[in-house]
N, C-alpha and C. Protein backbone atom coordinates (compact mmCIF):
# COMPACT_ATOMS: atom_id res chain seq x y z
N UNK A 1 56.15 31.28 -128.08
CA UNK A 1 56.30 29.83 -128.13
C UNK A 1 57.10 29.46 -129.36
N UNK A 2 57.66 28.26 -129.19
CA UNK A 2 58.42 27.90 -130.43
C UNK A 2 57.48 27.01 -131.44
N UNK A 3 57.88 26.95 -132.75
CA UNK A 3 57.55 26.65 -133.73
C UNK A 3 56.83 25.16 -133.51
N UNK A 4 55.99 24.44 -134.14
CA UNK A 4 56.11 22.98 -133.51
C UNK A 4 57.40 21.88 -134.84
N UNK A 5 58.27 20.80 -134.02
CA UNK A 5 59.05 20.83 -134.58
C UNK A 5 58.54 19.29 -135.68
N UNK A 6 59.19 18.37 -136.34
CA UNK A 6 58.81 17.42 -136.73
C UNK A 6 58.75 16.26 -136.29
N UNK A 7 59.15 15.85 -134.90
CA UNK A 7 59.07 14.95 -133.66
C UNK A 7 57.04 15.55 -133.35
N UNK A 8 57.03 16.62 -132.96
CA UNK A 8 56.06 16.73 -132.61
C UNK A 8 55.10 16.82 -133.38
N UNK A 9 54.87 17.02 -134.95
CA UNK A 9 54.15 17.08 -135.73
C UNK A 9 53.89 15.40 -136.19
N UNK A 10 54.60 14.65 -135.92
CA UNK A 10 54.79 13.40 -136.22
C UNK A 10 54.00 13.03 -135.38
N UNK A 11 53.66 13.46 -134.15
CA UNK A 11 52.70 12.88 -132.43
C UNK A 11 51.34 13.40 -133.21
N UNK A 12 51.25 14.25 -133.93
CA UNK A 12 49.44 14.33 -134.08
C UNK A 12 48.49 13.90 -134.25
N UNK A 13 47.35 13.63 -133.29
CA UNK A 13 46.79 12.55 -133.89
C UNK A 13 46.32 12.90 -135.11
N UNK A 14 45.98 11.31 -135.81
CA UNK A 14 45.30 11.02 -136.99
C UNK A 14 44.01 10.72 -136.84
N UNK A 15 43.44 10.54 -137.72
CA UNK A 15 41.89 9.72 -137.77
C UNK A 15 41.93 8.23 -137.82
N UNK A 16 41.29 7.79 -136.65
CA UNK A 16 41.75 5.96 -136.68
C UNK A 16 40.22 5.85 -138.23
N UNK A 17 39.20 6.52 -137.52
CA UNK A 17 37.97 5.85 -138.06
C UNK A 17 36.34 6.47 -137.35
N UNK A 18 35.28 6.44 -137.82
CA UNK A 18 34.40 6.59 -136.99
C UNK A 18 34.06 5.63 -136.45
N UNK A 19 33.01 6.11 -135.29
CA UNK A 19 32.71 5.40 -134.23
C UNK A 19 31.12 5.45 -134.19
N UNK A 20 29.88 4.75 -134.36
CA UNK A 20 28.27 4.79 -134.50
C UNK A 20 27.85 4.61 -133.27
N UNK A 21 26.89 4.78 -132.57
CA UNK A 21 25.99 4.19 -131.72
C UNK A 21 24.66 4.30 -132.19
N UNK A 22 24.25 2.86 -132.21
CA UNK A 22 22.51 2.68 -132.33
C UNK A 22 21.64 2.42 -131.07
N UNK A 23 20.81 2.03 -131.28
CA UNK A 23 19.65 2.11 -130.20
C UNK A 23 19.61 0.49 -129.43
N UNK A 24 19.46 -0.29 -130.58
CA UNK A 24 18.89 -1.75 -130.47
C UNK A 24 19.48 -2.43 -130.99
N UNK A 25 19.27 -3.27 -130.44
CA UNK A 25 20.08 -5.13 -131.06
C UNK A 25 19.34 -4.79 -132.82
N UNK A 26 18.72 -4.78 -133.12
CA UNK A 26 17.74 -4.85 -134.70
C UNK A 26 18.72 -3.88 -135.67
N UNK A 27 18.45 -2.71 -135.11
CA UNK A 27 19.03 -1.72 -135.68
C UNK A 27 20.67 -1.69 -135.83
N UNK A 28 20.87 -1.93 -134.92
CA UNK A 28 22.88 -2.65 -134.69
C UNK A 28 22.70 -3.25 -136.82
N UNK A 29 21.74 -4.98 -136.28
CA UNK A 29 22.51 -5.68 -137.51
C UNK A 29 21.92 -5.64 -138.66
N UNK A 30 21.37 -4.17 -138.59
CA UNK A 30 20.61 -4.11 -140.17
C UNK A 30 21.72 -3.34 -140.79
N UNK A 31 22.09 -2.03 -139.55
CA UNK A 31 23.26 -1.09 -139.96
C UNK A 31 24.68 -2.12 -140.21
N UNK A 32 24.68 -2.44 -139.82
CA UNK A 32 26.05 -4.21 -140.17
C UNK A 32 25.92 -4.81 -141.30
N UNK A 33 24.61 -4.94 -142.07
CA UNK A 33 23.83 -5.60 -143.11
C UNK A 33 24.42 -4.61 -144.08
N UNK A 34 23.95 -3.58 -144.34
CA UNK A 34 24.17 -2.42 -145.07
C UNK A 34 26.05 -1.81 -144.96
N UNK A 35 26.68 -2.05 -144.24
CA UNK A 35 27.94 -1.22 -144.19
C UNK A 35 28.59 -2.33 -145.34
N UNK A 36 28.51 -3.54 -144.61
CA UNK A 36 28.68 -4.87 -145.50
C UNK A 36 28.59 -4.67 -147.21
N UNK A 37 27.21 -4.48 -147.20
CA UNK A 37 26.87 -4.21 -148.78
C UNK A 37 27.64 -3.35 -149.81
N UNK A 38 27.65 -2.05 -148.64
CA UNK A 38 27.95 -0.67 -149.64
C UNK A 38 29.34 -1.04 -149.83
N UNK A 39 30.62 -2.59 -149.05
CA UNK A 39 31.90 -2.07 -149.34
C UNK A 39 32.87 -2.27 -148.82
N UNK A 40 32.17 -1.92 -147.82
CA UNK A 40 33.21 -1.58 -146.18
C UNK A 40 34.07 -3.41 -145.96
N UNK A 41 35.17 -3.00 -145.45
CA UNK A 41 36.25 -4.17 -145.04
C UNK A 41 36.14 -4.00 -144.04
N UNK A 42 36.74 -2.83 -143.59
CA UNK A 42 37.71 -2.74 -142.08
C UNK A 42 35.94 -2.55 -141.19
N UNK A 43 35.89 -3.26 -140.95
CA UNK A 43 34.44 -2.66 -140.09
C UNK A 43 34.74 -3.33 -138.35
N UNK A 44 33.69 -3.20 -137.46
CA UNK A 44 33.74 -4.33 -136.12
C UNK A 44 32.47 -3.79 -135.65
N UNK A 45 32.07 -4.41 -134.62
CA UNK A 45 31.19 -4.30 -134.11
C UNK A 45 30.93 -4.28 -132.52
N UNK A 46 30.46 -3.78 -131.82
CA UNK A 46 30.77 -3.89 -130.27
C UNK A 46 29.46 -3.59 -129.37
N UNK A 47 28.99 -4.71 -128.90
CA UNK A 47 27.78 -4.78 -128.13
C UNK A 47 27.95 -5.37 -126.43
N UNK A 48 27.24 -5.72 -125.63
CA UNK A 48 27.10 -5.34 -123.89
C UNK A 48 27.26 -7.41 -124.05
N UNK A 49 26.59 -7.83 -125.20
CA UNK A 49 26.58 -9.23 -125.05
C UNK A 49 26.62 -9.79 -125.94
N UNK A 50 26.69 -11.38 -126.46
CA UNK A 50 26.98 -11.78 -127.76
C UNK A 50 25.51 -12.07 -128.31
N UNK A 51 25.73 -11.57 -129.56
CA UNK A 51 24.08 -11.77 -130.41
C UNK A 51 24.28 -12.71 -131.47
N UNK A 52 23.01 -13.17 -131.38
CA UNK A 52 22.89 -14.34 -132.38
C UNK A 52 22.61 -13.57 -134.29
N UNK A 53 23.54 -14.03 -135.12
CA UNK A 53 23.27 -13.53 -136.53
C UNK A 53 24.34 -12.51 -136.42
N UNK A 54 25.32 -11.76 -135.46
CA UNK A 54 25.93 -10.72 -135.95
C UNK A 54 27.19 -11.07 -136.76
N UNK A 55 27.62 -12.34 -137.10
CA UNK A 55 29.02 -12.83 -137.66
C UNK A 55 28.29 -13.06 -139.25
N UNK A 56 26.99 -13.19 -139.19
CA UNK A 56 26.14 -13.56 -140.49
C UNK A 56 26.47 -11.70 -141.05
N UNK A 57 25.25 -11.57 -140.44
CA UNK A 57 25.48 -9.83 -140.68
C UNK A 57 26.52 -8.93 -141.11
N UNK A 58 27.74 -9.64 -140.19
CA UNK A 58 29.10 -8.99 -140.96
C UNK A 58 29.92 -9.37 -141.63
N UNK A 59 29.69 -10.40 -142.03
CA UNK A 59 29.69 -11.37 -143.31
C UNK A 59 31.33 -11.96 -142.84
N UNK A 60 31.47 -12.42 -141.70
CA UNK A 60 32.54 -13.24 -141.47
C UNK A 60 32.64 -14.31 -141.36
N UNK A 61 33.92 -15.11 -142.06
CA UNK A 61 33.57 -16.63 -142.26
C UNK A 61 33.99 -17.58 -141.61
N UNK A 62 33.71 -18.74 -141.48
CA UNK A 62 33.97 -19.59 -140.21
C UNK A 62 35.48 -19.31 -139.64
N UNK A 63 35.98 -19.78 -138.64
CA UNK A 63 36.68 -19.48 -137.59
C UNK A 63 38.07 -20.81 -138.26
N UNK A 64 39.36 -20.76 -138.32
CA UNK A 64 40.01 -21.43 -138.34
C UNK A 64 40.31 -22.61 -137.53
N UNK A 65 39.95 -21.95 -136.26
CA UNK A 65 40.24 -22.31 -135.05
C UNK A 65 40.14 -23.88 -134.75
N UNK A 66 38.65 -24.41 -135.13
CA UNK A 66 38.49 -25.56 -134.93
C UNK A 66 39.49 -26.78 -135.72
N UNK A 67 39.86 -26.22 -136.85
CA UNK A 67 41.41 -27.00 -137.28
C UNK A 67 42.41 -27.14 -136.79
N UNK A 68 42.59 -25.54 -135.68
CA UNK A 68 43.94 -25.48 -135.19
C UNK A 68 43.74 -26.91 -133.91
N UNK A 69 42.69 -26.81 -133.54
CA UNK A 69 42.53 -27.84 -132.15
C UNK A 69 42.46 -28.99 -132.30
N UNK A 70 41.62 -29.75 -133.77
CA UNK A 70 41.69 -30.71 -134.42
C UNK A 70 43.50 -31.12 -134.52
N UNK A 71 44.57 -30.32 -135.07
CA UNK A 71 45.63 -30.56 -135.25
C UNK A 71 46.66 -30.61 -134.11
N UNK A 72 46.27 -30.18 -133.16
CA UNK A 72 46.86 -30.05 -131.87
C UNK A 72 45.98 -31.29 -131.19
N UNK A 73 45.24 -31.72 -131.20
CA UNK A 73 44.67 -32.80 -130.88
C UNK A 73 45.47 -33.86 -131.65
N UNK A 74 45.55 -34.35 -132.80
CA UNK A 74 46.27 -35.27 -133.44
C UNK A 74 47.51 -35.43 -133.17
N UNK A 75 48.29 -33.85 -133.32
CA UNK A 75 49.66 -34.31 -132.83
C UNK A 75 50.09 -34.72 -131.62
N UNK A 76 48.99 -33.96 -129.92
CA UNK A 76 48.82 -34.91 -129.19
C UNK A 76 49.19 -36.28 -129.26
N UNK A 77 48.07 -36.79 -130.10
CA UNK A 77 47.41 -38.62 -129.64
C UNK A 77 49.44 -39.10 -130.33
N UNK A 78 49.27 -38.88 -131.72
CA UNK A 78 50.67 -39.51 -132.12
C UNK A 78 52.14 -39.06 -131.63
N UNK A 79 52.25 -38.04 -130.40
CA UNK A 79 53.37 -37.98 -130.06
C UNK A 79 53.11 -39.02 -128.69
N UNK A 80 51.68 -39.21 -128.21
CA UNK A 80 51.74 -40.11 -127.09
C UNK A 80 52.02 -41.34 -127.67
N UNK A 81 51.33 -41.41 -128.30
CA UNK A 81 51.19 -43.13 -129.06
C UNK A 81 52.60 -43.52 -129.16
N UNK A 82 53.66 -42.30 -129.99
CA UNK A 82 55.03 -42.63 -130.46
C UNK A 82 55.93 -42.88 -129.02
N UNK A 83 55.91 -41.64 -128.14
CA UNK A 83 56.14 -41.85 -127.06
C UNK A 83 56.66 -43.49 -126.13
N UNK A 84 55.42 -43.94 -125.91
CA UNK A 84 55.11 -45.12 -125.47
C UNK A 84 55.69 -46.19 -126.32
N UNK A 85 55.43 -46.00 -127.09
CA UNK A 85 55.77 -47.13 -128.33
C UNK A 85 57.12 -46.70 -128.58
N UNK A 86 57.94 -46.32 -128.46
CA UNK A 86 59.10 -45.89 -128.50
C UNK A 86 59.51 -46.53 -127.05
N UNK A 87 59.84 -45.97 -126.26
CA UNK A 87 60.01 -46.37 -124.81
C UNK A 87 59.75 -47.69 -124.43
N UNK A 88 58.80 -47.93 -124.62
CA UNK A 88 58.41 -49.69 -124.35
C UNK A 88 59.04 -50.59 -125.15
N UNK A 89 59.10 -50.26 -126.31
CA UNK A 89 59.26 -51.65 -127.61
C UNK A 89 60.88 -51.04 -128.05
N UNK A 90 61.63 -50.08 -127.68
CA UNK A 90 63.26 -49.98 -128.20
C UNK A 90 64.08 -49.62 -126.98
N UNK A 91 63.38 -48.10 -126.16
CA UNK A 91 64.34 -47.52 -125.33
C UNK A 91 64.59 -48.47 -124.14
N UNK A 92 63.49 -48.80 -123.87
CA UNK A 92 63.77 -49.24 -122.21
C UNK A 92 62.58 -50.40 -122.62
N UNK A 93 63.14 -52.17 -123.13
CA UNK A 93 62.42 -52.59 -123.28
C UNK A 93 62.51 -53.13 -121.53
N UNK A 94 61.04 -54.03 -121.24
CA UNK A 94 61.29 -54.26 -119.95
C UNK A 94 60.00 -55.68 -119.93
N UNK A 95 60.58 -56.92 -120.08
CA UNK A 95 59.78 -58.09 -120.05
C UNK A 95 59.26 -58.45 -119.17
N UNK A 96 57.63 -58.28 -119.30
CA UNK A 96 56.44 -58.87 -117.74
C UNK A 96 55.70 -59.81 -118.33
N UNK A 97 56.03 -61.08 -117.39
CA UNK A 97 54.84 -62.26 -117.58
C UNK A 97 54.92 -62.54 -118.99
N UNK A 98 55.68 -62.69 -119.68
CA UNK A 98 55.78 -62.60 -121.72
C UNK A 98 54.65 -61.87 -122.45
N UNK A 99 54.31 -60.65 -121.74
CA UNK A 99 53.68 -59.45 -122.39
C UNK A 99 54.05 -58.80 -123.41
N UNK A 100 53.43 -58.68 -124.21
CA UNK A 100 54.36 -57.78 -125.62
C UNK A 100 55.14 -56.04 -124.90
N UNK A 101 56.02 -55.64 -125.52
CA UNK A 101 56.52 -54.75 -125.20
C UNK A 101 55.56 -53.52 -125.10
N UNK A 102 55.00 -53.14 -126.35
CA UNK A 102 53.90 -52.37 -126.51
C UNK A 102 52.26 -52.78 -126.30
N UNK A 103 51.49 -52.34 -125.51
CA UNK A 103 49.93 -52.85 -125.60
C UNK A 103 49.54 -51.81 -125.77
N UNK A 104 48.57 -51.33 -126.61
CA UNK A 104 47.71 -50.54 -126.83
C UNK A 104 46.67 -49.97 -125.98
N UNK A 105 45.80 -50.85 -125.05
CA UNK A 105 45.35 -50.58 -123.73
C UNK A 105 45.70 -49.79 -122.82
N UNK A 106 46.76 -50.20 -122.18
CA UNK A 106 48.37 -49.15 -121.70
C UNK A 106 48.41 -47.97 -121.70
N UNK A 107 48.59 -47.69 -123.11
CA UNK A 107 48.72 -46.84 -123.70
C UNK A 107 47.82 -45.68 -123.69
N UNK A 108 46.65 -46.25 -123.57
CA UNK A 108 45.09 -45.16 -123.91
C UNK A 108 45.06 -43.81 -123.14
N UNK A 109 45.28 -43.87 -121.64
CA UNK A 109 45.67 -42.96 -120.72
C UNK A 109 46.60 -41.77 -121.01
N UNK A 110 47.34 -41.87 -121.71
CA UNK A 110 48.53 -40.83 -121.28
C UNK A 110 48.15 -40.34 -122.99
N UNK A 111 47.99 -40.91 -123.78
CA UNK A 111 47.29 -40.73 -125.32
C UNK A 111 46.77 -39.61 -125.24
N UNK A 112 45.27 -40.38 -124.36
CA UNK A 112 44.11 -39.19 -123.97
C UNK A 112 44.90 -37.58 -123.53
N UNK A 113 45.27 -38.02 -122.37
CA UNK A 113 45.74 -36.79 -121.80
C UNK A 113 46.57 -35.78 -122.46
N UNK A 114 47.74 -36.42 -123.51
CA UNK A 114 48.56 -35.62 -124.41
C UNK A 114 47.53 -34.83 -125.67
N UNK A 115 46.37 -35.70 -126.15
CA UNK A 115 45.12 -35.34 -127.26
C UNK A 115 44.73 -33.88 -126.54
N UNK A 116 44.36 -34.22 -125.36
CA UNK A 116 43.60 -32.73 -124.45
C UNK A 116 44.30 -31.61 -123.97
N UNK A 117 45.69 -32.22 -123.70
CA UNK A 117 46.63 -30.81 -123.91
C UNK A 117 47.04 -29.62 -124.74
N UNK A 118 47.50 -31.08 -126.07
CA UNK A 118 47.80 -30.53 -126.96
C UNK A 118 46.92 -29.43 -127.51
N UNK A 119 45.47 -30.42 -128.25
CA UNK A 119 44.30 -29.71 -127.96
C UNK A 119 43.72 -28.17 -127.50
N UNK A 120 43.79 -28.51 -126.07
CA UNK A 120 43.76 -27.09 -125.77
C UNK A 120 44.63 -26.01 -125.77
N UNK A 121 46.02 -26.07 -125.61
CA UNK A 121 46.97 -25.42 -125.89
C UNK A 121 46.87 -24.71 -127.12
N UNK A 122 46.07 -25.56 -128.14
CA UNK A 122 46.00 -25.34 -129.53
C UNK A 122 44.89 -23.88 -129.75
N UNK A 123 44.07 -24.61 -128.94
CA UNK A 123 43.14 -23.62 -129.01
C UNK A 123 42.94 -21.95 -128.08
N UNK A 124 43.56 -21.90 -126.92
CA UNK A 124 44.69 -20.73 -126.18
C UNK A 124 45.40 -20.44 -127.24
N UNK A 125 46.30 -20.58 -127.65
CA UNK A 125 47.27 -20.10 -128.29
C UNK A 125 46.14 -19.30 -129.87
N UNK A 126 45.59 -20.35 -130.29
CA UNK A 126 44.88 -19.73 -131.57
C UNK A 126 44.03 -18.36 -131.24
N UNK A 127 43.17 -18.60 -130.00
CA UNK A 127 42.53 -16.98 -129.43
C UNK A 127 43.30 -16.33 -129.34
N UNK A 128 44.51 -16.29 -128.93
CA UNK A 128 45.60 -15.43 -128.77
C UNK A 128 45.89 -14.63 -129.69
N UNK A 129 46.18 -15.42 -130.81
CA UNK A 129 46.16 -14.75 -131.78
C UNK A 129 45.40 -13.90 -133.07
N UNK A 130 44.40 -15.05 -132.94
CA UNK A 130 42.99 -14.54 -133.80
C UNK A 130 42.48 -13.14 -132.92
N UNK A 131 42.75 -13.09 -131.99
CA UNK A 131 42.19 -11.92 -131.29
C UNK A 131 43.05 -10.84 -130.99
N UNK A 132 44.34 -11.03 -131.64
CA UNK A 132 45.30 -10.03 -131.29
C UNK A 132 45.77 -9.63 -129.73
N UNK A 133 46.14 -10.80 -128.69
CA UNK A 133 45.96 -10.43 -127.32
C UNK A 133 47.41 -10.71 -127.44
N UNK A 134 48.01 -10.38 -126.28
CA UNK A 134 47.60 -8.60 -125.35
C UNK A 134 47.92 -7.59 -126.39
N UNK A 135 46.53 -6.79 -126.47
CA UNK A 135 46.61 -5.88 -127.10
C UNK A 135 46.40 -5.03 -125.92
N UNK A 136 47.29 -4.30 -125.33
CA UNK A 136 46.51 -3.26 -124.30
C UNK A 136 45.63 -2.34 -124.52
N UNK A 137 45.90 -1.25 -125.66
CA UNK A 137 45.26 -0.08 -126.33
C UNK A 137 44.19 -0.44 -128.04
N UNK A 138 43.01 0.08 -127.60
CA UNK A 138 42.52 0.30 -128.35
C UNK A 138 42.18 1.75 -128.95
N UNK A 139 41.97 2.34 -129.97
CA UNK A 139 41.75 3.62 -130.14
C UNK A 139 40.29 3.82 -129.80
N UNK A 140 39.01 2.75 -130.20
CA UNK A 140 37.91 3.30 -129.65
C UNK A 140 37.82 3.37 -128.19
N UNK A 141 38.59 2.96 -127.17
CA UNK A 141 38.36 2.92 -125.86
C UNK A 141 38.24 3.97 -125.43
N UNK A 142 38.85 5.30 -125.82
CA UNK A 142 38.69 6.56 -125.82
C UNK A 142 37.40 7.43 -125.62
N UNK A 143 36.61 6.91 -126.35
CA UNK A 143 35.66 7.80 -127.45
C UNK A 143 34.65 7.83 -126.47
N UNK A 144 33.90 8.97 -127.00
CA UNK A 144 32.72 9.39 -125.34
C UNK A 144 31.91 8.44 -125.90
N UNK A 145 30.95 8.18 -124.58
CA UNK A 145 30.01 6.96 -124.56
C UNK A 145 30.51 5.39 -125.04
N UNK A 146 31.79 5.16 -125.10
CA UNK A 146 31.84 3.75 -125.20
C UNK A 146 32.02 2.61 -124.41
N UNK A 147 31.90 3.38 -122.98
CA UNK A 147 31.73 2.77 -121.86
C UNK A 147 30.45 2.27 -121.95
N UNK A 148 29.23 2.93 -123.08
CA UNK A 148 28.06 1.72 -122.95
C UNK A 148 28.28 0.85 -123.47
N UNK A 149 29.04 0.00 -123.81
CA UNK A 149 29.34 -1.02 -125.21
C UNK A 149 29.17 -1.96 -123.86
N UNK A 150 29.41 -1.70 -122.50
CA UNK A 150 29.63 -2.97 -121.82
C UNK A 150 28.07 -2.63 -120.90
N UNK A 151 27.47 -2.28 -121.04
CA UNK A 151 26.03 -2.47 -120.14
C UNK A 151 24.80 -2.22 -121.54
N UNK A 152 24.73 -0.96 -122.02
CA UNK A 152 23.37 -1.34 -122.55
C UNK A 152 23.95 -0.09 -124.22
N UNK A 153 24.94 -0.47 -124.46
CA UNK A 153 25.40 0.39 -126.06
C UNK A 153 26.00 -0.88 -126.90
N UNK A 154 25.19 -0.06 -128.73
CA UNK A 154 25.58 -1.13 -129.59
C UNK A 154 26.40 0.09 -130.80
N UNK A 155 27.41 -0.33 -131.07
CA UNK A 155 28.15 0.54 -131.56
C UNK A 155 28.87 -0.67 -133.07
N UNK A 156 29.19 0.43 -133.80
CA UNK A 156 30.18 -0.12 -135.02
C UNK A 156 31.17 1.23 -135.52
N UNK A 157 32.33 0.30 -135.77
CA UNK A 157 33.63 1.52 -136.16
C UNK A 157 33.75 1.06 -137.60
N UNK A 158 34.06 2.18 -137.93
CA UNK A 158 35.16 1.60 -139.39
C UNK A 158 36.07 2.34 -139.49
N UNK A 159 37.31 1.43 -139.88
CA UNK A 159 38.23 2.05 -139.75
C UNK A 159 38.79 3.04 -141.08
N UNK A 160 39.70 3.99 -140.74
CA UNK A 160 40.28 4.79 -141.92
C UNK A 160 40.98 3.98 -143.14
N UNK A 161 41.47 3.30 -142.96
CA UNK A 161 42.32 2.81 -143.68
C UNK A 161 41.16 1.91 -144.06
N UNK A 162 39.90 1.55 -144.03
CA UNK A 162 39.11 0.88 -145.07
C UNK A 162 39.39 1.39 -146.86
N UNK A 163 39.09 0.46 -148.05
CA UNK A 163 39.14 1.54 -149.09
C UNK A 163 38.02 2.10 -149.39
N UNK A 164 37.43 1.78 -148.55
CA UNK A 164 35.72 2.69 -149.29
C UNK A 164 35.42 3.93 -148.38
N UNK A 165 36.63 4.31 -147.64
CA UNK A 165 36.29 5.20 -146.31
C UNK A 165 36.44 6.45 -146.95
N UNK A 166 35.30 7.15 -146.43
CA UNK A 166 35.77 8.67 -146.69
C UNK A 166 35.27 9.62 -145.29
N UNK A 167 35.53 10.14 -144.94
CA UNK A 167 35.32 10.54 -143.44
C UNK A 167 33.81 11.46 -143.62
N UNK A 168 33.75 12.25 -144.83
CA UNK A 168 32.21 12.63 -144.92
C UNK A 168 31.22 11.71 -145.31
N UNK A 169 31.76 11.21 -146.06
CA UNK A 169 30.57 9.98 -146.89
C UNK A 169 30.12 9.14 -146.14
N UNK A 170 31.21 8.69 -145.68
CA UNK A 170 30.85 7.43 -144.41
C UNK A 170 30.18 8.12 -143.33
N UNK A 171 30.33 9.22 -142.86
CA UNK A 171 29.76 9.56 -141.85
C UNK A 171 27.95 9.97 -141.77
N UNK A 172 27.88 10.52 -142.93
CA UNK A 172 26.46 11.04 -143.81
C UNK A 172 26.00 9.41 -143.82
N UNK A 173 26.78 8.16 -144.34
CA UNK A 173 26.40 7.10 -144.47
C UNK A 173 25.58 6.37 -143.04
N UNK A 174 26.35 6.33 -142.19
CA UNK A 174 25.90 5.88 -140.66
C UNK A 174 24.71 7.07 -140.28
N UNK A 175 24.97 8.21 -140.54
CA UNK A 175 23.94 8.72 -139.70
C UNK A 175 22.92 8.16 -140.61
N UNK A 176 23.05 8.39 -141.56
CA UNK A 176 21.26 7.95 -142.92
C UNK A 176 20.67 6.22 -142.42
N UNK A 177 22.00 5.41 -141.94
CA UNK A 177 21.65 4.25 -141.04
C UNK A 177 20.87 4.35 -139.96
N UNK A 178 20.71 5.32 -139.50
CA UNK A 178 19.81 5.84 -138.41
C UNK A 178 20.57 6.03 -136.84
N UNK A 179 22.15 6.04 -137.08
CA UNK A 179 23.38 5.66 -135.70
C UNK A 179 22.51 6.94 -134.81
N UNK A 180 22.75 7.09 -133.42
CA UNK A 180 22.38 8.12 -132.54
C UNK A 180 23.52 9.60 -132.73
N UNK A 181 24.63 8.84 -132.73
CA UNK A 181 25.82 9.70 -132.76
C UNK A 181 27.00 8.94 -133.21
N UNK A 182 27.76 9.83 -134.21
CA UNK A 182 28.43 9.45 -135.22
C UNK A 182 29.65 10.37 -134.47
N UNK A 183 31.11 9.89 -134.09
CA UNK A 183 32.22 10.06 -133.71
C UNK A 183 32.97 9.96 -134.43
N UNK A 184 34.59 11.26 -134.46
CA UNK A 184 35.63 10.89 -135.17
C UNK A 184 36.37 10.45 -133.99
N UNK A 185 37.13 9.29 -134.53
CA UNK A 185 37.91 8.46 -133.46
C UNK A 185 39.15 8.54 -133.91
N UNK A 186 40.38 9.32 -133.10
CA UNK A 186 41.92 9.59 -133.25
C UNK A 186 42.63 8.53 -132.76
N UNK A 187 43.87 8.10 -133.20
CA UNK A 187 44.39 7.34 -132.96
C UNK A 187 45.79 8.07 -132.05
C-alpha cells in the first residue's frame, strides 16, 4: 500500500468532544450544575423533552429573541403607519365627503397586520439563527446510543475546543458525575 498522503492525513478524524449519558432528569441537571461550576463553556445538553430549570442549570442567559420581535414588530406598525400616511396625505391624495386625507382609524388594519408580520418574520428569522439552522450534520448524531436522546436518554457533550477540556480529566470528570457511559465523539 502506499504511504498515506497529506490530503488524506488532513481527512482524519479529530476529537469533536465527549459525549455522557445519565439515567434521569435529576441526575442530567445536577451533572449540568457541576460541569458549569468546574469551568466548562462549550457544554449542551440533549434530552427526549424540554425540562423545566435546565437553561438555569446551564447557566444560560435570557434569549435575545424577544427584542428581535419587539423590533420587527415596531418597524412593522411605523412602516404601516408611514405607508398610509404617505399615500393618503401626499402620493395619491383623494377627497371623500371633506374627510381628512389621513384617519387614523383607517389605518389600524393594515398597521396591525404589517406589526404581525414583521413580528413574526422577526422571530423565524432570529431561530434561524440562534439555532444555527440548516445545520444538516451534527458530530454527536453519530455516537452509539444517541438515538435515546429522542425517547428515553439524557446526555451532555462538551466540546474540545472548550478551555478547560482535557480529554482525560474531563472524562474521569463525567464519569465521577455518575454519566452511564462516557464517549469520544470524532468529528
Amino acid at each position: 500500500m502506499s504511504e498515506p498522503t497529506a490530503a488524506t492525513a488532513a481527512r482524519a478524524p479529530r476529537t469533536w468532544g465527549l459525549l455522557a449519558e445519565f439515567d434521569t432528569v435529576g441526575a442530567l441537571l445536577a451533572a449540568l450544575e457541576k460541569v458549569r461550576d468546574a469551568g466548562y463553556v462549550a457544554f449542551d445538553a440533549y434530552a427526549p423533552f424540554p425540562i423545566h430549570g435546565l437553561d438555569e442549570s446551564m447557566g444560560i442567559r435570557m434569549s435575545r429573541l424577544p427584542w428581535l420581535v419587539a423590533g420587527g414588530g415596531a418597524t412593522g406598525a411605523a412602516a404601516g403607519l408611514l405607508l398610509q400616511w404617505w399615500t393618503n396625505g401626499f402620493d395619491y391624495k383623494y377627497l371623500v365627503s371633506g374627510k381628512p386625507f389621513f384617519g387614523l382609524p383607517a389605518a389600524i388594519p393594515i398597521t396591525f397586520e404589517l406589526t404581525v408580520l414583521l413580528a413574526s418574520l422577526g422571530a423565524f428569522i432570529g431561530l434561524l439563527v440562534a439555532n444555527r439552522f440548516p445545520e444538516l450534520y451534527h458530530p454527536v448524531l453519530p455516537a452509539r446510543g444517541f438515538a435515546r436522546a429522542t425517547t428515553d436518554g439524557f446526555f451532555i457533550s462538551v466540546e474540545a475546543r472548550d478551555p478547560a477540556f482535557d480529554a482525560v480529566g474531563t472524562r474521569e470528570f463525567l464519569e465521577k458525575l455518575g454519566a452511564k457511559q462516557v464517549e469520544k465523539v470524532e468529528d
